[in-house]
N, C-alpha and C. Protein backbone atom coordinates (compact mmCIF):
# COMPACT_ATOMS: atom_id res chain seq x y z
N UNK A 1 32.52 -25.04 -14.73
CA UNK A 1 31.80 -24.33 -13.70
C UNK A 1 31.17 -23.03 -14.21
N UNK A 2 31.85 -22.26 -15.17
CA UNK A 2 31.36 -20.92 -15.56
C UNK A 2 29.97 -21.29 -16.25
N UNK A 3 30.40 -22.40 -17.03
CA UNK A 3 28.85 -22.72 -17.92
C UNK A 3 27.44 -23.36 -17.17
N UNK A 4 27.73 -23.48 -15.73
CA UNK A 4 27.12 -24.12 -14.99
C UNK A 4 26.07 -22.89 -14.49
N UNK A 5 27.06 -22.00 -14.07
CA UNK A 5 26.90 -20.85 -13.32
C UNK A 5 25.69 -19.80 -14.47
N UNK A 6 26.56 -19.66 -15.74
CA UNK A 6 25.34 -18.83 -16.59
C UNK A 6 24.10 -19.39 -17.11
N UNK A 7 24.25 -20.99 -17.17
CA UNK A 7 23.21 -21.68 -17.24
C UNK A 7 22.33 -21.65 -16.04
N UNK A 8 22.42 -21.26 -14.81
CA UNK A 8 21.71 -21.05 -13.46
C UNK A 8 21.34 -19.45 -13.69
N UNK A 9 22.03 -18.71 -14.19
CA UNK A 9 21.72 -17.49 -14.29
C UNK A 9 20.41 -17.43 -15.58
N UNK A 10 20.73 -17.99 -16.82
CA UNK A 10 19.76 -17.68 -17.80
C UNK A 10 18.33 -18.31 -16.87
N UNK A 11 18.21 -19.57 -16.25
CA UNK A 11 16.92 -19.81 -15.73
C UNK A 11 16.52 -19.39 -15.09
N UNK A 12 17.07 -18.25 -14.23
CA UNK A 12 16.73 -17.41 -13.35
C UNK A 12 15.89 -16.21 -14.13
N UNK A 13 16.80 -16.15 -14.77
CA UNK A 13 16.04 -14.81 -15.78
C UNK A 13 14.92 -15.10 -16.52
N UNK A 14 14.87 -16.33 -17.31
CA UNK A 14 13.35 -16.63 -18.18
C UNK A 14 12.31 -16.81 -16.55
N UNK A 15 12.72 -17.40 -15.86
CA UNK A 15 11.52 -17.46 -14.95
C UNK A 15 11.76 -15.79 -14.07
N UNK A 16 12.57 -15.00 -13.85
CA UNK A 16 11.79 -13.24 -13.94
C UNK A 16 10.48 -13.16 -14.62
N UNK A 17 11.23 -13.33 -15.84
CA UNK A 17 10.78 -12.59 -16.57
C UNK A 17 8.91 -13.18 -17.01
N UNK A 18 8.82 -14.37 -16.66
CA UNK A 18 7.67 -14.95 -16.84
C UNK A 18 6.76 -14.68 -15.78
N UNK A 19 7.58 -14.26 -14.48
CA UNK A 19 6.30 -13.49 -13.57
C UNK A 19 6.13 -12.35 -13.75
N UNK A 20 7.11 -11.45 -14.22
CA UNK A 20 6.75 -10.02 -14.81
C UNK A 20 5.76 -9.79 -15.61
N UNK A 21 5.81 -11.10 -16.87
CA UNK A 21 4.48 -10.97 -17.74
C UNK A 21 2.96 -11.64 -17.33
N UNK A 22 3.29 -12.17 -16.39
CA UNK A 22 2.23 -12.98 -15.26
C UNK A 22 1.72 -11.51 -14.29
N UNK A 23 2.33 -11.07 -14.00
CA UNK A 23 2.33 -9.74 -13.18
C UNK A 23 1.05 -8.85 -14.42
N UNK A 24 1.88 -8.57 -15.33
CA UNK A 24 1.47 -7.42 -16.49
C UNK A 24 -0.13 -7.80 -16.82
N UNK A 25 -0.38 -9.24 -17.09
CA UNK A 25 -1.81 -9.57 -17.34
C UNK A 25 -2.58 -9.59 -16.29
N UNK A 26 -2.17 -9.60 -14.79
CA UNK A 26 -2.48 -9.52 -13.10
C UNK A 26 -3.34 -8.05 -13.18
N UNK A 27 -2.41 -7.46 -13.45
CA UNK A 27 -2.62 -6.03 -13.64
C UNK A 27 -3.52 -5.79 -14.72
N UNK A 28 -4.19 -6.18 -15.57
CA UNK A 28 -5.14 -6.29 -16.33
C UNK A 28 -6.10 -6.21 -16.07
N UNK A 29 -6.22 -7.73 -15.56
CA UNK A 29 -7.64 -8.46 -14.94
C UNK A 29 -8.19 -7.39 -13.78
N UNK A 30 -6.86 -7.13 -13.06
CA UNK A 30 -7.74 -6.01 -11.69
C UNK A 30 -8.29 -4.92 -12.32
N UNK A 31 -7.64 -4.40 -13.34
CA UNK A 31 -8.27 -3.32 -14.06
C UNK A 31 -9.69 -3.35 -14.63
N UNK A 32 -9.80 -4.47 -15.14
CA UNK A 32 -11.06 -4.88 -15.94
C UNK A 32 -12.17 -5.27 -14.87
N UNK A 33 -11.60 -6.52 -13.11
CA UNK A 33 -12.77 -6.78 -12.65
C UNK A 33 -12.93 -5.68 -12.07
N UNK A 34 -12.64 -4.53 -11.53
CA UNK A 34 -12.65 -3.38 -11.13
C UNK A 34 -13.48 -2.26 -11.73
N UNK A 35 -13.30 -2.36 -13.39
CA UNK A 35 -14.36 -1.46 -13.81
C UNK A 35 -15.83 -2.43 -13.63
N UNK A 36 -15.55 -3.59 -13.48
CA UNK A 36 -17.20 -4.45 -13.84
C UNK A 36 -17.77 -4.34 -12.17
N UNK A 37 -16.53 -3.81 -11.33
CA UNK A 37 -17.18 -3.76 -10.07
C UNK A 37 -18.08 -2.40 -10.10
N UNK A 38 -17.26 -1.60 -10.52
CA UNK A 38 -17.36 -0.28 -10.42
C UNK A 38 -19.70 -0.57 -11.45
N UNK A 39 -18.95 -0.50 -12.42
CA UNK A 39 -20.47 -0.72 -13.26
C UNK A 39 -21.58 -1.65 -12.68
N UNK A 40 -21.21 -2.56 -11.92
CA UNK A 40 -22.44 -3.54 -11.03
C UNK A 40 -22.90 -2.38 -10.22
N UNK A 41 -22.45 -1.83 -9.39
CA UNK A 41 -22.44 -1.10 -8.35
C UNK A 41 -23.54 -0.01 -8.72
N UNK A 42 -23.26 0.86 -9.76
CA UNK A 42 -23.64 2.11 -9.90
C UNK A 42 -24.40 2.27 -11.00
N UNK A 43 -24.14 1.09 -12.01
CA UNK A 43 -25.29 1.10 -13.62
C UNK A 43 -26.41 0.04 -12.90
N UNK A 44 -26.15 -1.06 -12.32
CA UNK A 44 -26.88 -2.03 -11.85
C UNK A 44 -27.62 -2.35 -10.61
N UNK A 45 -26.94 -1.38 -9.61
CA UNK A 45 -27.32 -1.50 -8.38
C UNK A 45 -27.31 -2.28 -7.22
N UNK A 46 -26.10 -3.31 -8.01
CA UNK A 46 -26.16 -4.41 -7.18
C UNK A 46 -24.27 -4.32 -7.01
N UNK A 47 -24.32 -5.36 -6.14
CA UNK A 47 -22.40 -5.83 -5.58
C UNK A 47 -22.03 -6.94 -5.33
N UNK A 48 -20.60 -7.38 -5.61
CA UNK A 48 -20.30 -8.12 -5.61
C UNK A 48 -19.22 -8.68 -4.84
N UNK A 49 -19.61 -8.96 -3.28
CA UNK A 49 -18.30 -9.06 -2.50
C UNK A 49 -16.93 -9.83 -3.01
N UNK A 50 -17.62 -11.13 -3.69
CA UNK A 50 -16.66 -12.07 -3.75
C UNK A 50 -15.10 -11.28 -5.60
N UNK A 51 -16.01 -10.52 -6.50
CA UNK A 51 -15.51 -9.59 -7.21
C UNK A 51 -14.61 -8.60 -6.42
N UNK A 52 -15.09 -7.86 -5.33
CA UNK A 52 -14.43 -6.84 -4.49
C UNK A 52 -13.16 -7.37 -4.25
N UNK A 53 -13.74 -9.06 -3.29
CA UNK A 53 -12.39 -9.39 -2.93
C UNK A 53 -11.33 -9.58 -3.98
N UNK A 54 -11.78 -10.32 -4.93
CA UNK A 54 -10.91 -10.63 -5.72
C UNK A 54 -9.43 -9.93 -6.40
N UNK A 55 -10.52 -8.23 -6.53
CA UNK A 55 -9.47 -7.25 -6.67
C UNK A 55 -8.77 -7.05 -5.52
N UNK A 56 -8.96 -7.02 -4.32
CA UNK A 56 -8.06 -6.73 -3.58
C UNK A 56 -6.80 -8.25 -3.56
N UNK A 57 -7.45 -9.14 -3.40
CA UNK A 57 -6.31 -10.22 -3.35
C UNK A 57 -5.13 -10.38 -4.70
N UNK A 58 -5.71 -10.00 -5.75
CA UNK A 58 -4.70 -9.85 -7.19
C UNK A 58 -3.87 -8.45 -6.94
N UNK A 59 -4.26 -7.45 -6.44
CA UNK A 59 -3.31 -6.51 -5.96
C UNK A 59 -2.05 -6.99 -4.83
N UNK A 60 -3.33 -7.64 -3.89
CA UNK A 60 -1.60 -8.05 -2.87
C UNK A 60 -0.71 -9.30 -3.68
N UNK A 61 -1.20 -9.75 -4.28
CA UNK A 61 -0.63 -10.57 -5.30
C UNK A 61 0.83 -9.78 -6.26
N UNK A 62 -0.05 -8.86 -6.77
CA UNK A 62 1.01 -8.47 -7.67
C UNK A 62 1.63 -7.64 -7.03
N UNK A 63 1.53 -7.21 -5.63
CA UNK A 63 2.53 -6.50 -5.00
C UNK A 63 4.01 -7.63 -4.17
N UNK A 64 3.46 -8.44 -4.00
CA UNK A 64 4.11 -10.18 -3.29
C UNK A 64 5.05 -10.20 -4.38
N UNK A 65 4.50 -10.09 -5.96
CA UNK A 65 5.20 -10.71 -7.11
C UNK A 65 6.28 -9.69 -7.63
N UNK A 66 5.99 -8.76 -7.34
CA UNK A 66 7.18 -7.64 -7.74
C UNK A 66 8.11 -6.83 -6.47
N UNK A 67 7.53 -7.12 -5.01
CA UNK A 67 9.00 -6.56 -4.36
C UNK A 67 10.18 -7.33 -3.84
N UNK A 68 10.82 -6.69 -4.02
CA UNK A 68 12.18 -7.20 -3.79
C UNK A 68 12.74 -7.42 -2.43
């Protein structure tokens, strides 16, 4: 039973830990489509709702993915 139990525990932990780093590159992408929003907007003159949204939905995303 004990080996049952830490074997339920280690899979618990590699899959943490694989949305944490799922999270970390989340947090990337918003960073990056965010500056390309930011630069459409104000170097280009133009916008991009479906970009806008996007950042907002990967934020509630990575907020879903990290509280407890």
């Amino acid at each position: 039973m004990p080996h049952l139990l830490r074997a339920a525990a280690d899979a618990i932990d590699r899959v943490i830990a694989a949305i944490g780093r799922a999270v970390i590159w989340l947090a990337l992408a918003v960073v990056l489509v965010q500056f390309a929003v930011v630069v459409l907007r104000y170097a280009f003159g133009t916008g991009s709702i479906w970009l806008s949204e996007s950042v907002i939905y990967a934020h509630a995303a990575m907020f879903m993915l990290v509280t407890r």
